[in-house]
C-alpha atoms as a PDB file:
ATOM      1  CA  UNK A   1       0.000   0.000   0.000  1.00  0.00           C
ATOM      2  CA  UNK A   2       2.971   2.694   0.913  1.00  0.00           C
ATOM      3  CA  UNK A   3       4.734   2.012  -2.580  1.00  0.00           C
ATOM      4  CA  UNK A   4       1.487   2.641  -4.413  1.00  0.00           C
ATOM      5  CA  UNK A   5       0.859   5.163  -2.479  1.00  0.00           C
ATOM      6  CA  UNK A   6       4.383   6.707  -2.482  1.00  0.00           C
ATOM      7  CA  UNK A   7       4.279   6.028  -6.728  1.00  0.00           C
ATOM      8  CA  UNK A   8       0.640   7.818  -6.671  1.00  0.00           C
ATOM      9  CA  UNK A   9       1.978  10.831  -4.851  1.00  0.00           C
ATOM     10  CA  UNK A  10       5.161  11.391  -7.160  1.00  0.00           C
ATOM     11  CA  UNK A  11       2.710  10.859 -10.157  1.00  0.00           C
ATOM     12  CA  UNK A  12       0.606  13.093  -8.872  1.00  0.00           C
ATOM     13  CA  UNK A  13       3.021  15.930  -8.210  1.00  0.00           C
ATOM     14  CA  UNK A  14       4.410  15.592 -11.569  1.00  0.00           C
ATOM     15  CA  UNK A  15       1.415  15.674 -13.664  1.00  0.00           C
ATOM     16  CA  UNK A  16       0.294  18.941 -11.678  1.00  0.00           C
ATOM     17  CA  UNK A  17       3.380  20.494 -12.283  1.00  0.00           C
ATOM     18  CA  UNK A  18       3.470  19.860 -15.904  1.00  0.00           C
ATOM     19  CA  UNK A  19       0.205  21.031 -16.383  1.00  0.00           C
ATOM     20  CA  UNK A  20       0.858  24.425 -14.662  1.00  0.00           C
ATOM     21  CA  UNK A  21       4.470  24.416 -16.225  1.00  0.00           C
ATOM     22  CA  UNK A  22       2.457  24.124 -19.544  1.00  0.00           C
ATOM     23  CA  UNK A  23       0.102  26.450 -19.625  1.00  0.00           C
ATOM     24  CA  UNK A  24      -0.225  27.763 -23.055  1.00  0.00           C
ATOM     25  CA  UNK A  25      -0.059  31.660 -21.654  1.00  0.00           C
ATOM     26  CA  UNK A  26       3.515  29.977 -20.110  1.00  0.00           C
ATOM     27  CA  UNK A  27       6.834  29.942 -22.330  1.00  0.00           C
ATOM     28  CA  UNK A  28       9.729  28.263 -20.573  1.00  0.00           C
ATOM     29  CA  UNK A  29      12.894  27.899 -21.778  1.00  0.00           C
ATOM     30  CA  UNK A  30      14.531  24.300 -22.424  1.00  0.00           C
ATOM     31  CA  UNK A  31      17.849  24.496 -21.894  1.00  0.00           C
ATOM     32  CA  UNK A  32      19.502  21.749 -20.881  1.00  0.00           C
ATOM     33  CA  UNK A  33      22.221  23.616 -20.371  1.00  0.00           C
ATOM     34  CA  UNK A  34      24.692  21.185 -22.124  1.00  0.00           C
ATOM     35  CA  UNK A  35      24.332  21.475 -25.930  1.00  0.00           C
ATOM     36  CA  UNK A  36      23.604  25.299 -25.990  1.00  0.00           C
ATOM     37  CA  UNK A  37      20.655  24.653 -27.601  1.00  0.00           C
ATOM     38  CA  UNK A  38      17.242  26.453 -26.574  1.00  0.00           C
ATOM     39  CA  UNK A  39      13.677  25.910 -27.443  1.00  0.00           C
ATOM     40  CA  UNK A  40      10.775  28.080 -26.355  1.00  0.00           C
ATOM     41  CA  UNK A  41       7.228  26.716 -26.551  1.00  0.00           C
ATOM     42  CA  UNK A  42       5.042  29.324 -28.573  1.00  0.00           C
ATOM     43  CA  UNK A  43       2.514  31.237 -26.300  1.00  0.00           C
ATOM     44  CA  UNK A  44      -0.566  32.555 -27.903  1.00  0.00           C
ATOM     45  CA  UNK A  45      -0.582  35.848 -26.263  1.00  0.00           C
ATOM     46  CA  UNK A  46       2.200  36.696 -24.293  1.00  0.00           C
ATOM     47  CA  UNK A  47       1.388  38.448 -20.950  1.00  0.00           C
ATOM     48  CA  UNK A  48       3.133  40.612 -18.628  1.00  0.00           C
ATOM     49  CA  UNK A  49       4.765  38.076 -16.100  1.00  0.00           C
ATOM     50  CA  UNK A  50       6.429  36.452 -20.183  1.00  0.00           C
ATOM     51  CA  UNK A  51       7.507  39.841 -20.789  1.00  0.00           C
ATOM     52  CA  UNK A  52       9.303  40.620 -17.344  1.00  0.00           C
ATOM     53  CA  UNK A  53      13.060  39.806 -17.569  1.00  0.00           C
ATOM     54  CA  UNK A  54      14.619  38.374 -14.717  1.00  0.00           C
ATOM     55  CA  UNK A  55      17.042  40.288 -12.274  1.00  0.00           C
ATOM     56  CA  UNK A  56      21.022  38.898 -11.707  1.00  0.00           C
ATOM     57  CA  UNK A  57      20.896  37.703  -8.643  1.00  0.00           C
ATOM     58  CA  UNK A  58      21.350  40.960  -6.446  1.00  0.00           C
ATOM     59  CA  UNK A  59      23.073  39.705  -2.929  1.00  0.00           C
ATOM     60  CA  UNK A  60      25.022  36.849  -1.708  1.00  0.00           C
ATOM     61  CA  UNK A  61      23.436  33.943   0.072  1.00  0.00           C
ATOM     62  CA  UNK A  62      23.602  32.563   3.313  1.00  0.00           C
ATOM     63  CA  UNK A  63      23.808  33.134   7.003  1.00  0.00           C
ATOM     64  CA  UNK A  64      26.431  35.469   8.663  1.00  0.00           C
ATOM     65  CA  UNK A  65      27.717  32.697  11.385  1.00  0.00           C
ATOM     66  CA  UNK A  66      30.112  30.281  10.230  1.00  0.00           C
ATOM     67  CA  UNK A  67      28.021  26.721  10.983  1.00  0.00           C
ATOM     68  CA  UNK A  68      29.460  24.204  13.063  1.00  0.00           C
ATOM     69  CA  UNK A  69      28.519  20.310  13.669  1.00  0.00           C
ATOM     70  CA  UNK A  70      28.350  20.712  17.122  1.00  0.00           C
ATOM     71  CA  UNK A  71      24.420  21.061  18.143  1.00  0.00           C
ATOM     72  CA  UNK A  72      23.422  23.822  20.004  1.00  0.00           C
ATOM     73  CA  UNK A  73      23.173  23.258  23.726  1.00  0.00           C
ATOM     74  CA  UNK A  74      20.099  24.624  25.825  1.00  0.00           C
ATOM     75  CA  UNK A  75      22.047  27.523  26.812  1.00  0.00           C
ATOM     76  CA  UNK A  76      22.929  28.652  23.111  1.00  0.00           C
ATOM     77  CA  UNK A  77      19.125  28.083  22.171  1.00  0.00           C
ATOM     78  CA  UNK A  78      18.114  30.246  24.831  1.00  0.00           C
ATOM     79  CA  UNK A  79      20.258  33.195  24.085  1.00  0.00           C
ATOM     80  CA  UNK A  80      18.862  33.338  20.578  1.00  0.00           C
ATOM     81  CA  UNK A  81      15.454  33.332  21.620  1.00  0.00           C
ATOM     82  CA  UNK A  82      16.157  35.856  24.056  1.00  0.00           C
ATOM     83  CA  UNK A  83      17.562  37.856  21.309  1.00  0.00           C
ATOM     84  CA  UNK A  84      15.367  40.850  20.135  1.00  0.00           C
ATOM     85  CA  UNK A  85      16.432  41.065  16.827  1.00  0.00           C
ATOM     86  CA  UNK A  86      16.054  37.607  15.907  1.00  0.00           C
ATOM     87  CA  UNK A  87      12.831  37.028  17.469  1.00  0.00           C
ATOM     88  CA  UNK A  88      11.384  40.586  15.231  1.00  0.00           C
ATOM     89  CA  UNK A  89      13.123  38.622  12.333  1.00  0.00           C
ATOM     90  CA  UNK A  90      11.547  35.443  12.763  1.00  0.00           C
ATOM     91  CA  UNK A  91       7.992  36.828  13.171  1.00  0.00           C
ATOM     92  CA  UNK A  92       8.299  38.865  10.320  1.00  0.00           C
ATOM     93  CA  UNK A  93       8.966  36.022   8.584  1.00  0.00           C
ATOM     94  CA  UNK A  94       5.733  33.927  10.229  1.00  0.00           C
ATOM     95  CA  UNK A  95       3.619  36.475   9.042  1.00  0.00           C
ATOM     96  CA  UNK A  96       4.417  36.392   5.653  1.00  0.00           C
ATOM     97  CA  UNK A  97       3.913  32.651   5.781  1.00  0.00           C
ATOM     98  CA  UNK A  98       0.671  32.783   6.975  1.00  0.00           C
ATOM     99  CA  UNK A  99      -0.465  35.179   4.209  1.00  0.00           C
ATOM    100  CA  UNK A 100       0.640  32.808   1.499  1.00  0.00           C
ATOM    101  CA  UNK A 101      -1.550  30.429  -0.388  1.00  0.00           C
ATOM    102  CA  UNK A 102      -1.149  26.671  -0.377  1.00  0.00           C
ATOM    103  CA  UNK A 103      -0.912  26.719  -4.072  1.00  0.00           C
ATOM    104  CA  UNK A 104       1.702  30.248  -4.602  1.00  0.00           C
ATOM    105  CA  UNK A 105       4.885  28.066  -4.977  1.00  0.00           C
ATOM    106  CA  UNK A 106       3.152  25.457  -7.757  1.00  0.00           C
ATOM    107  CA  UNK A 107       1.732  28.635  -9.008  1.00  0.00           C
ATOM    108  CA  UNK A 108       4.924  30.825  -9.033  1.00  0.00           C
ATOM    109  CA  UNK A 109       5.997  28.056 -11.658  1.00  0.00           C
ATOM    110  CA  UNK A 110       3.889  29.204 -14.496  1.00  0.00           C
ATOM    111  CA  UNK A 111       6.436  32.542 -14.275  1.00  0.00           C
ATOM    112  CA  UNK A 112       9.776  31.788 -15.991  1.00  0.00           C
ATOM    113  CA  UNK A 113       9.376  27.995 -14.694  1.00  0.00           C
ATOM    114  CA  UNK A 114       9.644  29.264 -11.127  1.00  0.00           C
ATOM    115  CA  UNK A 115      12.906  31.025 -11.834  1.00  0.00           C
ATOM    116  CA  UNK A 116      12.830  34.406  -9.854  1.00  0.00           C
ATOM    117  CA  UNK A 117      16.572  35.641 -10.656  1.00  0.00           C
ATOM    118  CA  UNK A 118      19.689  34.750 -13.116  1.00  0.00           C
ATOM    119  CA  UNK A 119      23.084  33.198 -11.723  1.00  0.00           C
ATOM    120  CA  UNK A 120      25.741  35.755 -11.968  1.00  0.00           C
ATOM    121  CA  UNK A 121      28.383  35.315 -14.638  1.00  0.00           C
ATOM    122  CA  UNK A 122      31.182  35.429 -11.970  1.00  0.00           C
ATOM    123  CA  UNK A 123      31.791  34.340  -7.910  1.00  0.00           C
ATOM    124  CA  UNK A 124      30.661  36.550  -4.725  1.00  0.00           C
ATOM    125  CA  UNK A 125      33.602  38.148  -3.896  1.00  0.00           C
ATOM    126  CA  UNK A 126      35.114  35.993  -0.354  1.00  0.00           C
ATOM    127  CA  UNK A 127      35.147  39.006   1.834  1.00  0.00           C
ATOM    128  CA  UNK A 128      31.058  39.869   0.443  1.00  0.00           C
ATOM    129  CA  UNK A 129      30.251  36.076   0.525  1.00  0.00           C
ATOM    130  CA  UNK A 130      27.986  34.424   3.274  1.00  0.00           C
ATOM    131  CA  UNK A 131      28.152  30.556   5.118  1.00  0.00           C
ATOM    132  CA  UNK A 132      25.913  27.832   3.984  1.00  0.00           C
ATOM    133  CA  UNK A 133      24.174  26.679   6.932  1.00  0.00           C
ATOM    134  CA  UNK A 134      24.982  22.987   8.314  1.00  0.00           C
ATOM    135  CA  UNK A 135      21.932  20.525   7.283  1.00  0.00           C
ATOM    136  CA  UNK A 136      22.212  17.368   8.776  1.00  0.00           C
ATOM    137  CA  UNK A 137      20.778  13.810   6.701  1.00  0.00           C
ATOM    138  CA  UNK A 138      21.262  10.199   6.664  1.00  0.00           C
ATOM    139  CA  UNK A 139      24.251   9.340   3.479  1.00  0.00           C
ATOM    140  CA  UNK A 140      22.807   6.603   1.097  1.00  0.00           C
ATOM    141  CA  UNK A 141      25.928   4.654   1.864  1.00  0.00           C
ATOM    142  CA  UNK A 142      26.179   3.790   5.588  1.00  0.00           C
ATOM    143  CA  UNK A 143      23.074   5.708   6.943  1.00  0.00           C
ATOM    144  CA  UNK A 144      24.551   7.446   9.342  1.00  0.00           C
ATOM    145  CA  UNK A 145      24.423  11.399  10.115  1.00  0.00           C
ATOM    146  CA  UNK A 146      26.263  13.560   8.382  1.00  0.00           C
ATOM    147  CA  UNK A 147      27.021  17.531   8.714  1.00  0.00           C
ATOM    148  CA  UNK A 148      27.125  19.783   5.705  1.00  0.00           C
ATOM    149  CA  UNK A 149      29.945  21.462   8.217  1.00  0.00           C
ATOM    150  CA  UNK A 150      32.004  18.948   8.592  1.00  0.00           C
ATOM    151  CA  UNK A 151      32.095  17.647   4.937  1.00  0.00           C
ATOM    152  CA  UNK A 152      32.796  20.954   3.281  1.00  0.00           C
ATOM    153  CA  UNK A 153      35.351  22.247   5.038  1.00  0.00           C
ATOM    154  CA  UNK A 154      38.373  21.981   3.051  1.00  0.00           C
ATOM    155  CA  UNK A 155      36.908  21.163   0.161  1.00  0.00           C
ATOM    156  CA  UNK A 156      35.100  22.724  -3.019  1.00  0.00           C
ATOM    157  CA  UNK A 157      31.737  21.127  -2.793  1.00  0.00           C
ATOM    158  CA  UNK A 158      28.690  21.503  -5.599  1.00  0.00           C
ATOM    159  CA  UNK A 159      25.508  21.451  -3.335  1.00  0.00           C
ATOM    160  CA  UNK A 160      21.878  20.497  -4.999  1.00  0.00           C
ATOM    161  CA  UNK A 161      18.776  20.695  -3.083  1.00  0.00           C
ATOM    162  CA  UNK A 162      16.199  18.743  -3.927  1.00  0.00           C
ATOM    163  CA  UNK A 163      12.710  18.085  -3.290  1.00  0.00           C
ATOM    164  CA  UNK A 164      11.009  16.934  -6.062  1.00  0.00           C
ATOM    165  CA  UNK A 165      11.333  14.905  -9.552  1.00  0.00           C
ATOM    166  CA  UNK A 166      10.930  19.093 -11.034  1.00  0.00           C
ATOM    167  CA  UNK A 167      14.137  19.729  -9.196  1.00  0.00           C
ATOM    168  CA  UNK A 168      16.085  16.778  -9.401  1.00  0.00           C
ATOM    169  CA  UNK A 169      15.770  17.494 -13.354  1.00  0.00           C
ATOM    170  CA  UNK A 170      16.705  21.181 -12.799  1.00  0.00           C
ATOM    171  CA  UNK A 171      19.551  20.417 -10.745  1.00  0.00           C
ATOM    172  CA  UNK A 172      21.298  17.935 -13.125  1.00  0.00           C
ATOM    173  CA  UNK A 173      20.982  21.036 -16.049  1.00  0.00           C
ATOM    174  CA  UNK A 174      23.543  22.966 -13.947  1.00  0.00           C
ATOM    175  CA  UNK A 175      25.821  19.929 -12.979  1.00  0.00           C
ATOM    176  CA  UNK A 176      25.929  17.834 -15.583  1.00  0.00           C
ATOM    177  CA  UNK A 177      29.061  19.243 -16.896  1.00  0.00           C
ATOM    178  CA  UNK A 178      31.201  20.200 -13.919  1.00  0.00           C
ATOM    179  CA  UNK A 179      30.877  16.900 -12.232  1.00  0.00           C
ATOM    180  CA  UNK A 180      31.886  15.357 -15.809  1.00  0.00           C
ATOM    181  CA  UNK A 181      34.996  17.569 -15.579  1.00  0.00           C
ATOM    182  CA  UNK A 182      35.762  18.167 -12.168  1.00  0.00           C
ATOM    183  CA  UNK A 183      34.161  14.610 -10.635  1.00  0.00           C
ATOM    184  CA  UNK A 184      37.868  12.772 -10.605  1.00  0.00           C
ATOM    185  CA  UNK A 185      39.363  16.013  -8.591  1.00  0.00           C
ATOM    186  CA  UNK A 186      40.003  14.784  -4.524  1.00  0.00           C
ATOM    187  CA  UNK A 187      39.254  18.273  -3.750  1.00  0.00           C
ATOM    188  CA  UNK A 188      35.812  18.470  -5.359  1.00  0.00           C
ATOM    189  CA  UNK A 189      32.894  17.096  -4.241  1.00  0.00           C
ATOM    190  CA  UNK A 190      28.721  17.235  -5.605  1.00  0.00           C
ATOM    191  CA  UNK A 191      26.731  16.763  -2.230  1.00  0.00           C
ATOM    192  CA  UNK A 192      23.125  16.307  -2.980  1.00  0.00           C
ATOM    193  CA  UNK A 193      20.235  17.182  -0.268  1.00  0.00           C
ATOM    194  CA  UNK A 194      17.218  15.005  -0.967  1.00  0.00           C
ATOM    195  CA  UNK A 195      15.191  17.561   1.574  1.00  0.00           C
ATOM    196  CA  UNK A 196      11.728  16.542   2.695  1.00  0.00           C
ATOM    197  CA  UNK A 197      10.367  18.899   5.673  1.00  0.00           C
ATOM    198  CA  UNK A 198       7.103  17.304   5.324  1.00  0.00           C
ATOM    199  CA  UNK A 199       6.862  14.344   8.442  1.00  0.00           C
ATOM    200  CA  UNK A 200       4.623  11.939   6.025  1.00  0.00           C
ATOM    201  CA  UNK A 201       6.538  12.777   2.982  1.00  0.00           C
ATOM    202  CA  UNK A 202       9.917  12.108   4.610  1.00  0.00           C
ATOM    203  CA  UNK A 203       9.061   8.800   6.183  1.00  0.00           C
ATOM    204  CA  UNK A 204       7.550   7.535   3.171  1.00  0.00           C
ATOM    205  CA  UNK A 205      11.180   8.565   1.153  1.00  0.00           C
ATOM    206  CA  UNK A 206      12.715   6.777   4.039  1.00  0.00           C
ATOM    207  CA  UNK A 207      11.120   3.639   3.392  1.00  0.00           C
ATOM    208  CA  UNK A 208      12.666   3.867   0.136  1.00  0.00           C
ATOM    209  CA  UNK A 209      16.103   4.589   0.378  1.00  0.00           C
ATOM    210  CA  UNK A 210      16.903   1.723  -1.577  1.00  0.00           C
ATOM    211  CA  UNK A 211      15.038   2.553  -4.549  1.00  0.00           C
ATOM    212  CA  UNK A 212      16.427   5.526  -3.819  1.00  0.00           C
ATOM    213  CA  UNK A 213      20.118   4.556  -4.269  1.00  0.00           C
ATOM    214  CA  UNK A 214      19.516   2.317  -7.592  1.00  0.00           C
ATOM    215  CA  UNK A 215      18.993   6.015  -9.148  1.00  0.00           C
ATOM    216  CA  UNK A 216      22.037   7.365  -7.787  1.00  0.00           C
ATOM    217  CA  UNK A 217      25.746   6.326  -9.170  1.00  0.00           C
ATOM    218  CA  UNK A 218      27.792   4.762  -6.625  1.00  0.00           C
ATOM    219  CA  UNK A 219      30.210   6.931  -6.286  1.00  0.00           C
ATOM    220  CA  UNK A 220      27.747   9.622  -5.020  1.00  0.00           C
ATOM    221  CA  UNK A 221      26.278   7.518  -2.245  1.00  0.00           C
ATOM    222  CA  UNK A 222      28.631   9.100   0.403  1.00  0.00           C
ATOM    223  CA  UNK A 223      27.156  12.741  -0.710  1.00  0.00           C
ATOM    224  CA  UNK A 224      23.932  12.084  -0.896  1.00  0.00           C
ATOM    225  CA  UNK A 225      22.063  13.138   2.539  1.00  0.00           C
ATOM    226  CA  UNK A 226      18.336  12.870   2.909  1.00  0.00           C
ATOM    227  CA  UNK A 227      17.573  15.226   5.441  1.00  0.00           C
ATOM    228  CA  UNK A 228      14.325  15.903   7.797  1.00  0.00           C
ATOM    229  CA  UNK A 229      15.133  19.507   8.941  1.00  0.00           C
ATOM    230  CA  UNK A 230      13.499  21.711   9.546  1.00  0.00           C
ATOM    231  CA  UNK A 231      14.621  25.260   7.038  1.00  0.00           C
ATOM    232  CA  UNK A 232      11.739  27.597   7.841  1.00  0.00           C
ATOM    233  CA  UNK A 233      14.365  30.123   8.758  1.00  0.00           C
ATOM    234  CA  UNK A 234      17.078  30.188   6.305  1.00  0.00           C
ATOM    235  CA  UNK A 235      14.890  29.501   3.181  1.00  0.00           C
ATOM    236  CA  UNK A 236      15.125  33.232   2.232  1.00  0.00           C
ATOM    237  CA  UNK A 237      18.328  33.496   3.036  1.00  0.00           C
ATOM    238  CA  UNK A 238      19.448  30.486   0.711  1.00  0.00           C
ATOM    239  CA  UNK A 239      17.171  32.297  -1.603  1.00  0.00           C
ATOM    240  CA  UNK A 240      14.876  29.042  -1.429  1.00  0.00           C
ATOM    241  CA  UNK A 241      11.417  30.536  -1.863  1.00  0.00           C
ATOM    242  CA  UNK A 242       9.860  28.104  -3.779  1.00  0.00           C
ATOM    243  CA  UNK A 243       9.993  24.351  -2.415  1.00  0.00           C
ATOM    244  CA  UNK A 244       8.999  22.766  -6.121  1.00  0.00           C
ATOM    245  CA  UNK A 245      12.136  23.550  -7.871  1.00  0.00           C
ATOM    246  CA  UNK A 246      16.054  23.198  -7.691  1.00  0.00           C
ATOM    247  CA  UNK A 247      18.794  25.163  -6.245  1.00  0.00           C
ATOM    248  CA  UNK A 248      22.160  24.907  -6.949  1.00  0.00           C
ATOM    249  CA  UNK A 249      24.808  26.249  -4.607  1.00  0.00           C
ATOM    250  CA  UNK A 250      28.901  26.636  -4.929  1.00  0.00           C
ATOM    251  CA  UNK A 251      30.247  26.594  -1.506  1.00  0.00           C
ATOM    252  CA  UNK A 252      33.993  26.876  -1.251  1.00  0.00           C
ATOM    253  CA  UNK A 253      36.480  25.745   1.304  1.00  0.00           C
ATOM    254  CA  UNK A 254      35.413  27.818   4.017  1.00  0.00           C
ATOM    255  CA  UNK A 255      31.955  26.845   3.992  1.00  0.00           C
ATOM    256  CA  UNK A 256      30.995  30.526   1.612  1.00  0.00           C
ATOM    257  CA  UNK A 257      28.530  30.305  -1.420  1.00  0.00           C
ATOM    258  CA  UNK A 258      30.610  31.930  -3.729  1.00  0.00           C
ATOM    259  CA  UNK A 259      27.980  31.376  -6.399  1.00  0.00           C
ATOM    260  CA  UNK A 260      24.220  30.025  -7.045  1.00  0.00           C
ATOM    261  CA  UNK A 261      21.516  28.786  -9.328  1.00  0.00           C
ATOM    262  CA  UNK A 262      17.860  27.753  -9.365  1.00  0.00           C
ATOM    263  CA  UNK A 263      15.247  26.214 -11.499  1.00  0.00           C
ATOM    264  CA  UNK A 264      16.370  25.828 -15.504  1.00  0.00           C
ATOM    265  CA  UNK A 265      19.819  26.324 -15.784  1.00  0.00           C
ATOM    266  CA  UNK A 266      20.426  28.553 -18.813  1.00  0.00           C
ATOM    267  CA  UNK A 267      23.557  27.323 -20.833  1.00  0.00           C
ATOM    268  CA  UNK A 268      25.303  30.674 -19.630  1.00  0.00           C
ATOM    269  CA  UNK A 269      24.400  29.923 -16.249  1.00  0.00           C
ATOM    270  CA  UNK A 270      25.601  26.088 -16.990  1.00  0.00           C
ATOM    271  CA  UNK A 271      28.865  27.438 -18.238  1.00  0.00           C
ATOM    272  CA  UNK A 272      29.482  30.028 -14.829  1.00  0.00           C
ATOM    273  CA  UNK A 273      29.177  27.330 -12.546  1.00  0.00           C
ATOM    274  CA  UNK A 274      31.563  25.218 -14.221  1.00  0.00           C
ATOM    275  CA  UNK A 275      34.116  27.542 -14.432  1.00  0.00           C
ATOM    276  CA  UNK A 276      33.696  29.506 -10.963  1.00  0.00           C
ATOM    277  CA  UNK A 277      33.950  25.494  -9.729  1.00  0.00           C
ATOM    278  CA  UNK A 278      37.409  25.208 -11.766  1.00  0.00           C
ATOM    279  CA  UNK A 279      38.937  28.859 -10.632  1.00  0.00           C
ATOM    280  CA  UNK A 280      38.130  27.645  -6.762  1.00  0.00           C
ATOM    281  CA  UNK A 281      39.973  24.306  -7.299  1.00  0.00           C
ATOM    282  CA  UNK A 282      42.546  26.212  -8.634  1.00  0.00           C
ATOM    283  CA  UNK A 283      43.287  28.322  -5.857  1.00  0.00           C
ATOM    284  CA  UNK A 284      42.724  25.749  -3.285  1.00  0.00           C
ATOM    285  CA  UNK A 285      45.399  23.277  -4.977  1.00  0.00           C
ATOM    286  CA  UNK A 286      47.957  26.161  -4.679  1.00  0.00           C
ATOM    287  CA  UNK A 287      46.886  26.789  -0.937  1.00  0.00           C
ATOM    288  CA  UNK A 288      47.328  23.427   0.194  1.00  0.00           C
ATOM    289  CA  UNK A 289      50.246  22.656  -2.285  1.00  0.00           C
ATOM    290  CA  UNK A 290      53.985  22.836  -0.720  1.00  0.00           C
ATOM    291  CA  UNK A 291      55.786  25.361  -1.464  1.00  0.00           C
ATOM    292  CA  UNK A 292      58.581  24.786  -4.341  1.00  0.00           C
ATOM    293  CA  UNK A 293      61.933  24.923  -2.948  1.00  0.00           C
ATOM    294  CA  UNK A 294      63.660  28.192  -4.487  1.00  0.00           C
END
């Protein structure tokens, strides 16, 4: 009954999706971002949310505290709730929860495919750049807990959150080509979030990890996390406003996005990431490199 159920639910989600996606007042561009090539359904009329060209993406993204592995003790959780400005913050952010629809993300996606801003062509500068917050999820491999902070540091790391089949196809339009270059590197790494904050949703996906890992190479097992926790607060800082689509994120050494994408990649967009990825692993091999002896 759960894997018919489970298999209803996904087939569910994607037909509803497709039909919003399209629409025929929708056009949505293609890209795969790997052959360059673009196709644009035809839209009878076009209207003014078709006409409306997306911003660059105007700030970097993240949180200002450098995340850590280490959970926060009682003491810790009770300074922040005693803190003024982060109490203001958070019900600021309640409110404009509650005034949302249940349907505004699936319908947000008949606008650009959900897309509300374009990857810029370059990195956040390190000094401007923010910390990607530690998520914690069960690896495919061994099961076991893993920390975003801890498997990071020190490395260049592609992140992908996902949440649905839309998403997992978005992601792979970015990623395709810098894990094909860059996969073989020690110092890289493509960590993939399979993120499920709903309680039903995320048992039934852990019911079916299996399944799960038939879908995934091998060699990714040990990257991919499926993770139960709970964003509510850092969505809009990761930029994550709509839960139905994919968001790519560049997070270098230090644990900074230096550079992120979301929904269809756009083959310029495609192209960035792959080589923002390449000038970090550059840099990093000659940080960690010994010195040559003069």
């Amino acid at each position: 009954m759960l894997v018919r159920a489970l298999g209803h639910a996904r087939w569910q989600e994607t037909t509803f999706l497709r039909t919003f996606i399209q629409h025929p007042g929708c056009t949505r561009n293609l890209t795969s971002g790997t052959d360059g090539s673009a196709e644009k359904r035809p839209s009878a009329k076009a209207t003014p949310d078709e006409l409306t060209v997306l911003p660059f993406l105007r700030h970097p993204l993240g949180v200002k505290e450098k995340p850590s592995p280490v959970l926060k003790t009682w003491a810790d959780t009770r300074e922040e709730l005693m803190n003024q400005e982060t109490r203001l913050a958070q019900r600021e952010h309640l409110v404009k929860e509650a005034t949302k629809g249940y349907f505004t993300d699936l319908n947000a996606t008949r606008r650009h495919g959900g897309k509300t801003w374009i990857a810029p062509n370059v990195m956040i500068r390190e000094d401007k750049a923010l910390y990607f917050p530690n998520i914690v999820g069960s690896s495919l491999d061994t099961k076991s807990k893993k920390h975003t902070a801890s498997m990071c540091e020190g490395r260049i790391s592609v992140i992908s959150m996902l949440s649905t089949r839309m998403s997992e196809i978005h992601v792979n339009g970015f990623t395709t080509p810098t894990n094909e270059r860059y996969l073989s590197n020690p110092l890289y790494q493509y960590v993939q979030i399979n993120l499920q904050e709903n309680l039903l949703k995320s048992f039934l996906v852990s019911l079916f990890l299996s399944s799960i890992a038939k879908s995934v190479p091998q060699e990714l097992h040990s990257t991919y996390l499926v993770s139960s926790q709970n964003m509510e607060f850092v969505r809009e800082h990761l930029g994550m406003v709509n839960k139905h689509i994919g968001y790519v994120y560049l997070v270098d050494d230090n644990l900074k996005v230096r550079w992120a994408g979301c929904a269809d990649a756009k083959v310029e967009e495609t192209n960035a990431l792959e080589q923002c990825t390449g000038v970090l692993l550059s840099r990093l091999d000659k940080k960690i490199s010994p010195k040559a002896p003069r």
